[in-house]
PDBML (XML) file of the C-alpha atoms, coordinates in Angstrom:
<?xml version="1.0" encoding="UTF-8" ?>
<PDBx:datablock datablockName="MODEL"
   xmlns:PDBx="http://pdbml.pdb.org/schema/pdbx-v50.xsd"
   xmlns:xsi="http://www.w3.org/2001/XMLSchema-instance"
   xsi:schemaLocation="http://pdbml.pdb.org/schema/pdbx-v50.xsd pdbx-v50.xsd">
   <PDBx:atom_siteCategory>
      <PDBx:atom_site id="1">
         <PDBx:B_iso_or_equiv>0.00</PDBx:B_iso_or_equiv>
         <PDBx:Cartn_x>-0.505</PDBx:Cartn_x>
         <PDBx:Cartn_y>-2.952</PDBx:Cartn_y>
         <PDBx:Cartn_z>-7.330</PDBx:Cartn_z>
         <PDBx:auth_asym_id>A</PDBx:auth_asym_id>
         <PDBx:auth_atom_id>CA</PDBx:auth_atom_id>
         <PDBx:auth_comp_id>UNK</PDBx:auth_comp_id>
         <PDBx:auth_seq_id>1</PDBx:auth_seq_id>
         <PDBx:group_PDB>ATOM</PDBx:group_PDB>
         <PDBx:label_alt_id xsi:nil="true" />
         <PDBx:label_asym_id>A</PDBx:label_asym_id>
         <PDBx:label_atom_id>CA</PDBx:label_atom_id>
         <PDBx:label_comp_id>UNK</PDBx:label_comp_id>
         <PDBx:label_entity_id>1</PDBx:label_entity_id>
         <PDBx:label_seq_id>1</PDBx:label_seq_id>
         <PDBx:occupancy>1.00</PDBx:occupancy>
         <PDBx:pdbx_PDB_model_num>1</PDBx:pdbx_PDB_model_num>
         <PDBx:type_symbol>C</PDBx:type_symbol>
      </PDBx:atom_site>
      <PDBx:atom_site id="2">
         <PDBx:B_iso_or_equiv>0.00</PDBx:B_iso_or_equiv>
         <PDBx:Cartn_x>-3.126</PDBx:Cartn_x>
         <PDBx:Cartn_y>-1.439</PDBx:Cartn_y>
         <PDBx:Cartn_z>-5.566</PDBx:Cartn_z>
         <PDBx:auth_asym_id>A</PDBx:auth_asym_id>
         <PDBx:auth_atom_id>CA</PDBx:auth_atom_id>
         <PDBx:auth_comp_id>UNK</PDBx:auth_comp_id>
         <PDBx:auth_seq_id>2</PDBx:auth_seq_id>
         <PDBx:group_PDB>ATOM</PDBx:group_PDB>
         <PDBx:label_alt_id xsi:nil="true" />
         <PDBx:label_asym_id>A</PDBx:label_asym_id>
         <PDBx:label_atom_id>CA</PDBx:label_atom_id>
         <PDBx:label_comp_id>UNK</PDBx:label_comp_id>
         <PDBx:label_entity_id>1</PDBx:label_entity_id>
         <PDBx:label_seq_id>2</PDBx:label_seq_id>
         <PDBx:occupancy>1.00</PDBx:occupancy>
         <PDBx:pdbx_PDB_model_num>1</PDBx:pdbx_PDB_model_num>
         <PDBx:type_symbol>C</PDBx:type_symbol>
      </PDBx:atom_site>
      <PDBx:atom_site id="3">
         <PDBx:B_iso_or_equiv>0.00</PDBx:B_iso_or_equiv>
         <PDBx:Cartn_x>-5.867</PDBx:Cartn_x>
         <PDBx:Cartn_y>-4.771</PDBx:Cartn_y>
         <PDBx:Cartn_z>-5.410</PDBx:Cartn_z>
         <PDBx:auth_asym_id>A</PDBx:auth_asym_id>
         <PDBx:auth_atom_id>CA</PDBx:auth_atom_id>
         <PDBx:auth_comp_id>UNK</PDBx:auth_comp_id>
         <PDBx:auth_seq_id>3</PDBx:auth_seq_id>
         <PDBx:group_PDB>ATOM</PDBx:group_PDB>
         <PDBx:label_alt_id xsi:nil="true" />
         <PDBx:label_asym_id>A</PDBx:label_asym_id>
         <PDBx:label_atom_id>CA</PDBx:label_atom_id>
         <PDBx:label_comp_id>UNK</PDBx:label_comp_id>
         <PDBx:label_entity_id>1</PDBx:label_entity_id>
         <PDBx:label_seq_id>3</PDBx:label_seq_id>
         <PDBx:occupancy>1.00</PDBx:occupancy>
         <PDBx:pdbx_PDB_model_num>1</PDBx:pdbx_PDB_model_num>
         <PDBx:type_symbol>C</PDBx:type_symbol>
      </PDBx:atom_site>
      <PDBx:atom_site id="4">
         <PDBx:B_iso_or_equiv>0.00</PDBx:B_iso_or_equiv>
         <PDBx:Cartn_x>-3.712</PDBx:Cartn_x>
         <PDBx:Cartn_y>-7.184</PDBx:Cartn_y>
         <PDBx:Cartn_z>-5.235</PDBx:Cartn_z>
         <PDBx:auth_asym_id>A</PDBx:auth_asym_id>
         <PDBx:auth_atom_id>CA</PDBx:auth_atom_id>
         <PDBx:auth_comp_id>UNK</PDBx:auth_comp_id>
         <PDBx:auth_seq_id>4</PDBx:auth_seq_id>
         <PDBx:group_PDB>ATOM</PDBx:group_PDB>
         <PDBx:label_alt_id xsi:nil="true" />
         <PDBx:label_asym_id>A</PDBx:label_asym_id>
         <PDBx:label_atom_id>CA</PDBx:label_atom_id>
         <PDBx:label_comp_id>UNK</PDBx:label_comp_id>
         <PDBx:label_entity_id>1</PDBx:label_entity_id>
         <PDBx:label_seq_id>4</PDBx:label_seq_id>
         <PDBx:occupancy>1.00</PDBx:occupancy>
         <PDBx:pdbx_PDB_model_num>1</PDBx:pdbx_PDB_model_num>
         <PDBx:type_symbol>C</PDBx:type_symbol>
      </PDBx:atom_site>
      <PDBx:atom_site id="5">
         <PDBx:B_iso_or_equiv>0.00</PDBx:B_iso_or_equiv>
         <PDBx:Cartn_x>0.439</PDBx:Cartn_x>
         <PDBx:Cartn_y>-6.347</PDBx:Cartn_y>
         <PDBx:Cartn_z>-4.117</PDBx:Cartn_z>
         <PDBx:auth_asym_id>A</PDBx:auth_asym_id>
         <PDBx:auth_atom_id>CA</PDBx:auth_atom_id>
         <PDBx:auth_comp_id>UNK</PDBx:auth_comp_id>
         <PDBx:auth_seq_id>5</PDBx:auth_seq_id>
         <PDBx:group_PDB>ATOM</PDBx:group_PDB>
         <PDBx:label_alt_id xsi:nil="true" />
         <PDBx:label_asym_id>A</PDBx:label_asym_id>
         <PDBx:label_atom_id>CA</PDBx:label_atom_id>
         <PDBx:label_comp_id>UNK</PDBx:label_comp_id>
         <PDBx:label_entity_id>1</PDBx:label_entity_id>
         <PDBx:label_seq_id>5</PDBx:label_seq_id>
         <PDBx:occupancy>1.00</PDBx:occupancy>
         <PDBx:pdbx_PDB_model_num>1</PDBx:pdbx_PDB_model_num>
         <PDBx:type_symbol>C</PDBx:type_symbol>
      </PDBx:atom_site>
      <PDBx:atom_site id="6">
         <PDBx:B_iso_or_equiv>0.00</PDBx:B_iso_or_equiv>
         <PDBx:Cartn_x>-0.200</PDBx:Cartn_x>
         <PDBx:Cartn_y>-3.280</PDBx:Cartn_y>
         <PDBx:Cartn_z>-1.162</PDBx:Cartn_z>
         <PDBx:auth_asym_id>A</PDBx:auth_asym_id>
         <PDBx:auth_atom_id>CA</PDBx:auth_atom_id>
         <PDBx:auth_comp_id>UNK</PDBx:auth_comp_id>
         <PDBx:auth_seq_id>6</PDBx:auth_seq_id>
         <PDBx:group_PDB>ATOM</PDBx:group_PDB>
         <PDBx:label_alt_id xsi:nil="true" />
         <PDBx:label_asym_id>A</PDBx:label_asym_id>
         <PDBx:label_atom_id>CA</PDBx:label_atom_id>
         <PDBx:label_comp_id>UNK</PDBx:label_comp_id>
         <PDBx:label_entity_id>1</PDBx:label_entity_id>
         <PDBx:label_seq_id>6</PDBx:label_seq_id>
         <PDBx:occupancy>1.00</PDBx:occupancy>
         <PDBx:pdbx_PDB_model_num>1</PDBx:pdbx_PDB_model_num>
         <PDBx:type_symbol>C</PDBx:type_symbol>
      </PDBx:atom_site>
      <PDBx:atom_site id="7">
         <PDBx:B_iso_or_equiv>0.00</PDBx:B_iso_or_equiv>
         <PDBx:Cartn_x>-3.278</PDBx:Cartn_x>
         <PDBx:Cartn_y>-5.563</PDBx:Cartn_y>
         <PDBx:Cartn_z>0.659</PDBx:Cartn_z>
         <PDBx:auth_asym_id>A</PDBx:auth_asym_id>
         <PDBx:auth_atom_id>CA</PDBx:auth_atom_id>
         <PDBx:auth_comp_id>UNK</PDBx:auth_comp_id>
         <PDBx:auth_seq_id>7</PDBx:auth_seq_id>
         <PDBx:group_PDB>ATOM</PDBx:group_PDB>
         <PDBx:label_alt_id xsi:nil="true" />
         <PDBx:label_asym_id>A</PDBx:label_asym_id>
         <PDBx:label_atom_id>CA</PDBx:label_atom_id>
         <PDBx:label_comp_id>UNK</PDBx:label_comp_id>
         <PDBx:label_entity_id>1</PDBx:label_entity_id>
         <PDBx:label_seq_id>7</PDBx:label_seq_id>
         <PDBx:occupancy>1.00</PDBx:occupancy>
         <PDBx:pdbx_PDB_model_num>1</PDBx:pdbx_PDB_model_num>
         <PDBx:type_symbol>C</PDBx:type_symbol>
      </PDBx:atom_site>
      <PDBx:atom_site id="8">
         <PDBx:B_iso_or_equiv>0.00</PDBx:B_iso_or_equiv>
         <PDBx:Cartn_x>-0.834</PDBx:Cartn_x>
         <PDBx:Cartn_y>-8.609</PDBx:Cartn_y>
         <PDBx:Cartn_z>0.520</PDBx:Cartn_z>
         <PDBx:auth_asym_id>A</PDBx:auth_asym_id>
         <PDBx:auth_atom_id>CA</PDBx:auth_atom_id>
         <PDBx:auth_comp_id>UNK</PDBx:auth_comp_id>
         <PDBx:auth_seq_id>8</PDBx:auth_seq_id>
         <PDBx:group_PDB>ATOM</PDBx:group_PDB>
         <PDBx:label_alt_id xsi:nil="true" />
         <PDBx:label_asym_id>A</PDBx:label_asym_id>
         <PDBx:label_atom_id>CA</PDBx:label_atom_id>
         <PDBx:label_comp_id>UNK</PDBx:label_comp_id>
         <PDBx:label_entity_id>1</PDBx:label_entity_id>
         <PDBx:label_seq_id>8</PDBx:label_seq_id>
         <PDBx:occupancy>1.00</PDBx:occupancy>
         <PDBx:pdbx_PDB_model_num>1</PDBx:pdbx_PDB_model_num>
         <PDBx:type_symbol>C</PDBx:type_symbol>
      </PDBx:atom_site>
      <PDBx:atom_site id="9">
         <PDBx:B_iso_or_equiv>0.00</PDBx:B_iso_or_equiv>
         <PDBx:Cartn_x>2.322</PDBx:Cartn_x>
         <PDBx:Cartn_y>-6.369</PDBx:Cartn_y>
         <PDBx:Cartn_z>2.080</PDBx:Cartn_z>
         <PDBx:auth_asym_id>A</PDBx:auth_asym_id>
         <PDBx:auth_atom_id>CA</PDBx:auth_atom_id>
         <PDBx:auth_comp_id>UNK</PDBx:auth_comp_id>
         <PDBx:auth_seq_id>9</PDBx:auth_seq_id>
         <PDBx:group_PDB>ATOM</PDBx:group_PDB>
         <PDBx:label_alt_id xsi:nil="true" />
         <PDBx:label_asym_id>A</PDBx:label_asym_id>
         <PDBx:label_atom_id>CA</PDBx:label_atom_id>
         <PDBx:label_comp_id>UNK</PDBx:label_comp_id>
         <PDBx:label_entity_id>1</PDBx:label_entity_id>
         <PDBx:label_seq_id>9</PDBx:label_seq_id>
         <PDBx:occupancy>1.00</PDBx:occupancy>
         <PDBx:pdbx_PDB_model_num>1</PDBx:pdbx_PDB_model_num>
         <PDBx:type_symbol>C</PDBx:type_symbol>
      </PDBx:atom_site>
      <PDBx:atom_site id="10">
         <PDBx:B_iso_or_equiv>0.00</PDBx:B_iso_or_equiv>
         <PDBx:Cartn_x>-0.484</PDBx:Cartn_x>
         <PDBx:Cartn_y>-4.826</PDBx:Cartn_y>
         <PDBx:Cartn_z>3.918</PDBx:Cartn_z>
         <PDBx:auth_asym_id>A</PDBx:auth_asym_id>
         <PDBx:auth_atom_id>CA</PDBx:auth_atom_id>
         <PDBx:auth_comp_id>UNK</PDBx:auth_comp_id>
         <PDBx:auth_seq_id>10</PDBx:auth_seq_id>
         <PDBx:group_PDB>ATOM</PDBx:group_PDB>
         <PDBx:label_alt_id xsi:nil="true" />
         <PDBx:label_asym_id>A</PDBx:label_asym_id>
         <PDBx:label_atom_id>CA</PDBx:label_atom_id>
         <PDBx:label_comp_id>UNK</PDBx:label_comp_id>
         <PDBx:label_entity_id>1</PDBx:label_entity_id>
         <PDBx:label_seq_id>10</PDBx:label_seq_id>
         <PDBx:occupancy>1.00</PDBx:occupancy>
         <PDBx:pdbx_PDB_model_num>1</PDBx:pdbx_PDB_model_num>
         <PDBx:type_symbol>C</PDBx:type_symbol>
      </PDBx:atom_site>
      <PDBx:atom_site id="11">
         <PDBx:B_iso_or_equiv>0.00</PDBx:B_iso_or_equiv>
         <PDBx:Cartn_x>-1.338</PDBx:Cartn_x>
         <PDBx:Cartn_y>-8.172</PDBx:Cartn_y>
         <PDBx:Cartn_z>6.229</PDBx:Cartn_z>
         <PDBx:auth_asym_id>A</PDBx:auth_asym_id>
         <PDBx:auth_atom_id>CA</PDBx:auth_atom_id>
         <PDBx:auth_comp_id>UNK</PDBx:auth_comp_id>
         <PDBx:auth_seq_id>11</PDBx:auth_seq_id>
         <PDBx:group_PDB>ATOM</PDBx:group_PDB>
         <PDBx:label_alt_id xsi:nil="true" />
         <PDBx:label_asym_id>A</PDBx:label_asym_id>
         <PDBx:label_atom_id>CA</PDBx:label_atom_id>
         <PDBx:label_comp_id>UNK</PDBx:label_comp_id>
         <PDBx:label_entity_id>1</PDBx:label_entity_id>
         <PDBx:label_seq_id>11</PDBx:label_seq_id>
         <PDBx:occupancy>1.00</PDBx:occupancy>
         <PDBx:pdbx_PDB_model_num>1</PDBx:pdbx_PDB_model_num>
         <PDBx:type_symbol>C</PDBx:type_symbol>
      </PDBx:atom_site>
      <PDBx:atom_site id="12">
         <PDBx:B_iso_or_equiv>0.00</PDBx:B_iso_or_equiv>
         <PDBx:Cartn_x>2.353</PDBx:Cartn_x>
         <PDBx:Cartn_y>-7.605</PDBx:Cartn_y>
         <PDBx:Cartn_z>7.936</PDBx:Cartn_z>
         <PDBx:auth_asym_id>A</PDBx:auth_asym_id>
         <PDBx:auth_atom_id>CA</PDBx:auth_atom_id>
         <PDBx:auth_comp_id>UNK</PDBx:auth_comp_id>
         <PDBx:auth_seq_id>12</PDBx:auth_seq_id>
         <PDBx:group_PDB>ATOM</PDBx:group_PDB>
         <PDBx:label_alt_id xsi:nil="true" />
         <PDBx:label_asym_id>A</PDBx:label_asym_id>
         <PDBx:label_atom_id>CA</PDBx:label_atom_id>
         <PDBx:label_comp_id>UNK</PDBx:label_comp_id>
         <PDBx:label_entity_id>1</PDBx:label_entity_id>
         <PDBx:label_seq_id>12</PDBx:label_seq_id>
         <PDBx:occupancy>1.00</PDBx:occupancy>
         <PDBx:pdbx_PDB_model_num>1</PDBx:pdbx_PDB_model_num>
         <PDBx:type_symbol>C</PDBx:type_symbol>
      </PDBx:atom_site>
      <PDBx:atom_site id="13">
         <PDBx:B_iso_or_equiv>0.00</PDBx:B_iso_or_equiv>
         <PDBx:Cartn_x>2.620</PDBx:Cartn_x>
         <PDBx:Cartn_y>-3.858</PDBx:Cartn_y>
         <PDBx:Cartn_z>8.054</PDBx:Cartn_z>
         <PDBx:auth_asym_id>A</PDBx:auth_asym_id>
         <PDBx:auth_atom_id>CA</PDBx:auth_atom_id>
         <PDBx:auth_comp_id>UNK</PDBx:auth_comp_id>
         <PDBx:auth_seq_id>13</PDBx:auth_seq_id>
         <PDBx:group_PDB>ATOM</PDBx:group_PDB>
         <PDBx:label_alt_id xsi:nil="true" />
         <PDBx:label_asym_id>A</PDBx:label_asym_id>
         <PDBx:label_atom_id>CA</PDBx:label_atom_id>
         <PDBx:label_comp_id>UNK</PDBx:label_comp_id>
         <PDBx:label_entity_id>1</PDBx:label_entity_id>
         <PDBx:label_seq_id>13</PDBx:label_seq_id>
         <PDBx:occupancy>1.00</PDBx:occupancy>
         <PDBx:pdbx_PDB_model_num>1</PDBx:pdbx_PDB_model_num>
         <PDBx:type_symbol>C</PDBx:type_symbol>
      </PDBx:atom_site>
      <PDBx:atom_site id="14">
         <PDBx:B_iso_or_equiv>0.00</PDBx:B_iso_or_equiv>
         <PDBx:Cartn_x>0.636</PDBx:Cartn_x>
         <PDBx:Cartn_y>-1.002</PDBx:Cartn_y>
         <PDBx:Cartn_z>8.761</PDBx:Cartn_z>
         <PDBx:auth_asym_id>A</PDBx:auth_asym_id>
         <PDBx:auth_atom_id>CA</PDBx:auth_atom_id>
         <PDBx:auth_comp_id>UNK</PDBx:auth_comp_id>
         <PDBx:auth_seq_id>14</PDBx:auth_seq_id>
         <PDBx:group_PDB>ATOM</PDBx:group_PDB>
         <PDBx:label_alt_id xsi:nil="true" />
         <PDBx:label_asym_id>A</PDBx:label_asym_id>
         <PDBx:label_atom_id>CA</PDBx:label_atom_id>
         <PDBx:label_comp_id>UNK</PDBx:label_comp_id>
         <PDBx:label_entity_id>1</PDBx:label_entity_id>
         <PDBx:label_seq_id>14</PDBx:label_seq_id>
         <PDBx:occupancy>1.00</PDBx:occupancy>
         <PDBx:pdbx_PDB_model_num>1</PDBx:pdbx_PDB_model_num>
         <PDBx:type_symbol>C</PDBx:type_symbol>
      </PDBx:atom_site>
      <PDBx:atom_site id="15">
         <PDBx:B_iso_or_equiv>0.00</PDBx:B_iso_or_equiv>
         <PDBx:Cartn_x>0.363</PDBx:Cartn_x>
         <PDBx:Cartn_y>0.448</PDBx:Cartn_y>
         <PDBx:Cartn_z>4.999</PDBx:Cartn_z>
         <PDBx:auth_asym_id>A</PDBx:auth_asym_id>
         <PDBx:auth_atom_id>CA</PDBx:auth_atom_id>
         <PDBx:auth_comp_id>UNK</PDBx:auth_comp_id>
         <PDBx:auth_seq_id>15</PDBx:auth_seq_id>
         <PDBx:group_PDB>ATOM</PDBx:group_PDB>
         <PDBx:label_alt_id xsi:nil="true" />
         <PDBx:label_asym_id>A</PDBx:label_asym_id>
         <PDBx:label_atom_id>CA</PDBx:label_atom_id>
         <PDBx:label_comp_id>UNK</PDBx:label_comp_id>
         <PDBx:label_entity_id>1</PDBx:label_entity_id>
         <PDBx:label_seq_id>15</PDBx:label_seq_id>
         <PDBx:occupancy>1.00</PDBx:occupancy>
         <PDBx:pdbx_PDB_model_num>1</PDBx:pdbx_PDB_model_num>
         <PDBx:type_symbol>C</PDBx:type_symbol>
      </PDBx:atom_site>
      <PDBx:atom_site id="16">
         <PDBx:B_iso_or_equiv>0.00</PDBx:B_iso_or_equiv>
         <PDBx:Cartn_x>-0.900</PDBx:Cartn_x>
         <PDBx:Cartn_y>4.441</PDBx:Cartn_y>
         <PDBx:Cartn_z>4.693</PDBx:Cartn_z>
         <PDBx:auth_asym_id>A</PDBx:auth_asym_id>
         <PDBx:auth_atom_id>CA</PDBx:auth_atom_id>
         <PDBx:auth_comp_id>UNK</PDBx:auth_comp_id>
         <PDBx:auth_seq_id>16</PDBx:auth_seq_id>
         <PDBx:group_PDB>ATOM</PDBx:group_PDB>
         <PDBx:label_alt_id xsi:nil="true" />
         <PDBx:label_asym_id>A</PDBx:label_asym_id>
         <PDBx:label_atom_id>CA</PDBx:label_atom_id>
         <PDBx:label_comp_id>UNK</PDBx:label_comp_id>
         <PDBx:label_entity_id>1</PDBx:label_entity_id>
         <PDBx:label_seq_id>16</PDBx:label_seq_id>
         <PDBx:occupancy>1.00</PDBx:occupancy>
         <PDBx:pdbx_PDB_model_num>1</PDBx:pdbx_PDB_model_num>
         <PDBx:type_symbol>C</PDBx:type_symbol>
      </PDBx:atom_site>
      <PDBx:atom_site id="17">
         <PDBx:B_iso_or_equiv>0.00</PDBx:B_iso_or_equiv>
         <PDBx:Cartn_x>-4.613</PDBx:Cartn_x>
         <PDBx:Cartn_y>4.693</PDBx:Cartn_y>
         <PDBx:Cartn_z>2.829</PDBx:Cartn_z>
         <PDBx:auth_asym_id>A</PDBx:auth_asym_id>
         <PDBx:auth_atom_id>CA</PDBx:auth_atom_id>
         <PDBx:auth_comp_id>UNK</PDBx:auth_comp_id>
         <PDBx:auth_seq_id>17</PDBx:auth_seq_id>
         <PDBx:group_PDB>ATOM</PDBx:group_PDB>
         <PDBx:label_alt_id xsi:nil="true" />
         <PDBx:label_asym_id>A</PDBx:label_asym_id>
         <PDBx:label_atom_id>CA</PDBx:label_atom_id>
         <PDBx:label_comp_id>UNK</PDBx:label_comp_id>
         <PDBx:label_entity_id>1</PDBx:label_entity_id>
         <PDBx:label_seq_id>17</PDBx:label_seq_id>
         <PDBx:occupancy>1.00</PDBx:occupancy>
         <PDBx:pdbx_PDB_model_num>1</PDBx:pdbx_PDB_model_num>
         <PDBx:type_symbol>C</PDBx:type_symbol>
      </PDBx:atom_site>
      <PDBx:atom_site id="18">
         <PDBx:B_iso_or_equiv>0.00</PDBx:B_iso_or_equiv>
         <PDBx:Cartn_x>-3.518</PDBx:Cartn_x>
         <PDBx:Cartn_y>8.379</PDBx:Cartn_y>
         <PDBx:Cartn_z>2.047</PDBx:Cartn_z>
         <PDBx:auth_asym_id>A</PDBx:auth_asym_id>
         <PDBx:auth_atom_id>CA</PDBx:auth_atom_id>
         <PDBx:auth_comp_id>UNK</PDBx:auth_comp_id>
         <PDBx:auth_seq_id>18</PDBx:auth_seq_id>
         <PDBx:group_PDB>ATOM</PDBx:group_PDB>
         <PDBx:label_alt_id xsi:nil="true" />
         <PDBx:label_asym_id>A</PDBx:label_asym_id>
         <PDBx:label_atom_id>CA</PDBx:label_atom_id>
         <PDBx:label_comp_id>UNK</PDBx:label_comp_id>
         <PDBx:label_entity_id>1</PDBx:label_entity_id>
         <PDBx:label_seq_id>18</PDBx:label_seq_id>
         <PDBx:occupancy>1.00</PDBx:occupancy>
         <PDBx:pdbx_PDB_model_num>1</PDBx:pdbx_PDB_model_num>
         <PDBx:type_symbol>C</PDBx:type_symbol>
      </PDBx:atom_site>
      <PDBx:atom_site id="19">
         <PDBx:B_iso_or_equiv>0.00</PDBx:B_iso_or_equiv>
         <PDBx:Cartn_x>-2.630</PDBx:Cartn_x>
         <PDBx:Cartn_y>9.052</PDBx:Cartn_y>
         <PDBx:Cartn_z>-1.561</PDBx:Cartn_z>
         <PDBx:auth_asym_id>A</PDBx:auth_asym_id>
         <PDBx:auth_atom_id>CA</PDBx:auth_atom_id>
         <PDBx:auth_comp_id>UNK</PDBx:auth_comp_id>
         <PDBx:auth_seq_id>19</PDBx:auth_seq_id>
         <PDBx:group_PDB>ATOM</PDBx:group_PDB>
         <PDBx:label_alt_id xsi:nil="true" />
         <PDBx:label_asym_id>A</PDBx:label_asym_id>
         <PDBx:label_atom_id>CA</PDBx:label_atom_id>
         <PDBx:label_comp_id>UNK</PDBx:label_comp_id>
         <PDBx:label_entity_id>1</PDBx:label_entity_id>
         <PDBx:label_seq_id>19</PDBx:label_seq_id>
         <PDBx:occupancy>1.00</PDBx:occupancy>
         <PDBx:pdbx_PDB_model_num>1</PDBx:pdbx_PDB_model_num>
         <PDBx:type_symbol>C</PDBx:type_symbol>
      </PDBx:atom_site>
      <PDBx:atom_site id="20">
         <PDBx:B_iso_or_equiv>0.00</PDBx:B_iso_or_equiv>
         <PDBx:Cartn_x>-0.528</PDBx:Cartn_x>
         <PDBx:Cartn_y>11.848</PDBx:Cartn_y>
         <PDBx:Cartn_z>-0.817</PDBx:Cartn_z>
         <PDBx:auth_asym_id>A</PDBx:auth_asym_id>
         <PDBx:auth_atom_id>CA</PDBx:auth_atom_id>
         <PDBx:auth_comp_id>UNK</PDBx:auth_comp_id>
         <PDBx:auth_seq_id>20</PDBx:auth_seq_id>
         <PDBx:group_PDB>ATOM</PDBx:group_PDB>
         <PDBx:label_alt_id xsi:nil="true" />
         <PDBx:label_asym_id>A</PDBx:label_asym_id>
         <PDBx:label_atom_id>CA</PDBx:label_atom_id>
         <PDBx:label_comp_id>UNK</PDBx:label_comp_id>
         <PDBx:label_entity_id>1</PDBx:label_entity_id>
         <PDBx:label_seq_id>20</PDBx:label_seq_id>
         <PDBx:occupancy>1.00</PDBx:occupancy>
         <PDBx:pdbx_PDB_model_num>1</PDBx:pdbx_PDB_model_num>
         <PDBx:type_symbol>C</PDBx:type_symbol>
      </PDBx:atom_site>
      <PDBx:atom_site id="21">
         <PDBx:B_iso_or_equiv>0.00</PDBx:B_iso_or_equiv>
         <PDBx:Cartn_x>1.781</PDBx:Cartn_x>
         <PDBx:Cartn_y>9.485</PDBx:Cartn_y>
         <PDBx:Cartn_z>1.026</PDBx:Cartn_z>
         <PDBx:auth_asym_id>A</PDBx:auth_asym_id>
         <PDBx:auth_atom_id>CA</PDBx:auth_atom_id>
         <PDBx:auth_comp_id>UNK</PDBx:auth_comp_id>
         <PDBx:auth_seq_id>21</PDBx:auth_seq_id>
         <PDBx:group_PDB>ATOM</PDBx:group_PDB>
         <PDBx:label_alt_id xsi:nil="true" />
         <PDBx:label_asym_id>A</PDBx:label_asym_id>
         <PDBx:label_atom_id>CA</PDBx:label_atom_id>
         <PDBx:label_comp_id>UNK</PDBx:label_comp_id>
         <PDBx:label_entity_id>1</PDBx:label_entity_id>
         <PDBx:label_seq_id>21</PDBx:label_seq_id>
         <PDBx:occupancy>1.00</PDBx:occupancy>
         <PDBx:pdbx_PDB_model_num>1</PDBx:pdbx_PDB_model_num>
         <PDBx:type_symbol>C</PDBx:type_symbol>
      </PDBx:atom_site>
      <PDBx:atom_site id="22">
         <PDBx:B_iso_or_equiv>0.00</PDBx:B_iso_or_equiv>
         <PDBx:Cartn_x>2.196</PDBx:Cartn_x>
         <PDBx:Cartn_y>7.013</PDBx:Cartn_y>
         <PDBx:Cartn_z>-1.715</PDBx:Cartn_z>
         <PDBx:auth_asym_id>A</PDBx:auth_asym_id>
         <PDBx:auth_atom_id>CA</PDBx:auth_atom_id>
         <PDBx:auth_comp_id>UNK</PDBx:auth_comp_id>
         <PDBx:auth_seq_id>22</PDBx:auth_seq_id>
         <PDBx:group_PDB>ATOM</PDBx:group_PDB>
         <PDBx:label_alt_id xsi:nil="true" />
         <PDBx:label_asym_id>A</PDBx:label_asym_id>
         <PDBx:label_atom_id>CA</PDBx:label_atom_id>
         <PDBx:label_comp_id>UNK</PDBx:label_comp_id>
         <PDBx:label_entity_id>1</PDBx:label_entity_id>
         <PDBx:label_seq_id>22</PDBx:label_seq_id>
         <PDBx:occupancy>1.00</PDBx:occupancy>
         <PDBx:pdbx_PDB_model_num>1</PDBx:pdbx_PDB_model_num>
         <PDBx:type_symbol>C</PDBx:type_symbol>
      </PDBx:atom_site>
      <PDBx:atom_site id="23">
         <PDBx:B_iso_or_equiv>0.00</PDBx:B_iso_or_equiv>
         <PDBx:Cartn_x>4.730</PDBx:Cartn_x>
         <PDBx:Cartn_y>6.686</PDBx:Cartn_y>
         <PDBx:Cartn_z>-4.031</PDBx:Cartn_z>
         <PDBx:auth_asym_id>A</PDBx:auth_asym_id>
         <PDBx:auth_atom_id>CA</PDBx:auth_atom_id>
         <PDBx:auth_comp_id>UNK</PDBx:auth_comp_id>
         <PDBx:auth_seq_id>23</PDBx:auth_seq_id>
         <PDBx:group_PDB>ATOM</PDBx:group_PDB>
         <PDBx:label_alt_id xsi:nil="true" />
         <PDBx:label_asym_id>A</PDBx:label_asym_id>
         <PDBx:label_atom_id>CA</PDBx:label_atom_id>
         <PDBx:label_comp_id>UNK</PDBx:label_comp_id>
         <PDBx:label_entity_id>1</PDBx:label_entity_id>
         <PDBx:label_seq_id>23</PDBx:label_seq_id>
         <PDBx:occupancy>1.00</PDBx:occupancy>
         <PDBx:pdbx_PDB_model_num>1</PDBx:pdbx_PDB_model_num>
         <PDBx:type_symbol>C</PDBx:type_symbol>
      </PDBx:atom_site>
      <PDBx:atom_site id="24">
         <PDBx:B_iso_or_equiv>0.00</PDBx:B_iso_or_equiv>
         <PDBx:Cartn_x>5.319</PDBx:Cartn_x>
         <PDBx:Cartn_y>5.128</PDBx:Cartn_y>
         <PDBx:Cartn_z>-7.093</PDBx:Cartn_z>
         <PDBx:auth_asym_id>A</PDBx:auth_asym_id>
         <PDBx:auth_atom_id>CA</PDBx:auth_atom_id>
         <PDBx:auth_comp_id>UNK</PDBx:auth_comp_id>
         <PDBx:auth_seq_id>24</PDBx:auth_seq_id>
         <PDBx:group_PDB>ATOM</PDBx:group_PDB>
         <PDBx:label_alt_id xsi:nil="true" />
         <PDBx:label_asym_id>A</PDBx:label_asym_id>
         <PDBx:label_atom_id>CA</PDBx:label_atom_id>
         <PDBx:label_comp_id>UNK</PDBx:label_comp_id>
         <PDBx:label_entity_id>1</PDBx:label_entity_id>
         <PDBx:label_seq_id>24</PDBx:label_seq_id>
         <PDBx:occupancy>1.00</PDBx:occupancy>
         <PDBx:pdbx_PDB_model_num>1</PDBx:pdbx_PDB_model_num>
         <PDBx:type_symbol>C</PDBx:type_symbol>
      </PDBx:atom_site>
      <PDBx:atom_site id="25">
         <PDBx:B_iso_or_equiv>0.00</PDBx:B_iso_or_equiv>
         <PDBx:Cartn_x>8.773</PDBx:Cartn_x>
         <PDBx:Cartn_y>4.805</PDBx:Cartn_y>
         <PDBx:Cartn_z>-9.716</PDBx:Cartn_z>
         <PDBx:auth_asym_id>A</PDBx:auth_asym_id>
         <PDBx:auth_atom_id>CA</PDBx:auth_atom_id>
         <PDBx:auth_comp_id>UNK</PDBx:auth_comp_id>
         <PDBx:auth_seq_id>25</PDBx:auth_seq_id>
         <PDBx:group_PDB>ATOM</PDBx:group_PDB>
         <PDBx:label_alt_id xsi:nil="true" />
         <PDBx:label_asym_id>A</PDBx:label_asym_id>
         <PDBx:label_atom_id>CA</PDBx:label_atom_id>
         <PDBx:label_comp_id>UNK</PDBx:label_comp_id>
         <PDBx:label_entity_id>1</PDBx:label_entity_id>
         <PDBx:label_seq_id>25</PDBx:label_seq_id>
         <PDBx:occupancy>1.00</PDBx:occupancy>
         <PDBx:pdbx_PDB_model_num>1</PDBx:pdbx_PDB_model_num>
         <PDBx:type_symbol>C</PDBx:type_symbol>
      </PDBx:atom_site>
   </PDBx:atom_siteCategory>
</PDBx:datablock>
């Protein structure tokens, strides 16, 4: 998730860095 799926989604949209803002489920 973190290495490999959020940098890929991450190349189109601006993605927080912020833990506190992530969620997961």
């Amino acid at each position: 998730v973190i290495d490999e799926l959020l940098p890929e989604v991450g190349k189109s949209y601006n993605l927080t860095t912020n833990p506190d803002e992530r969620a997961i489920g």
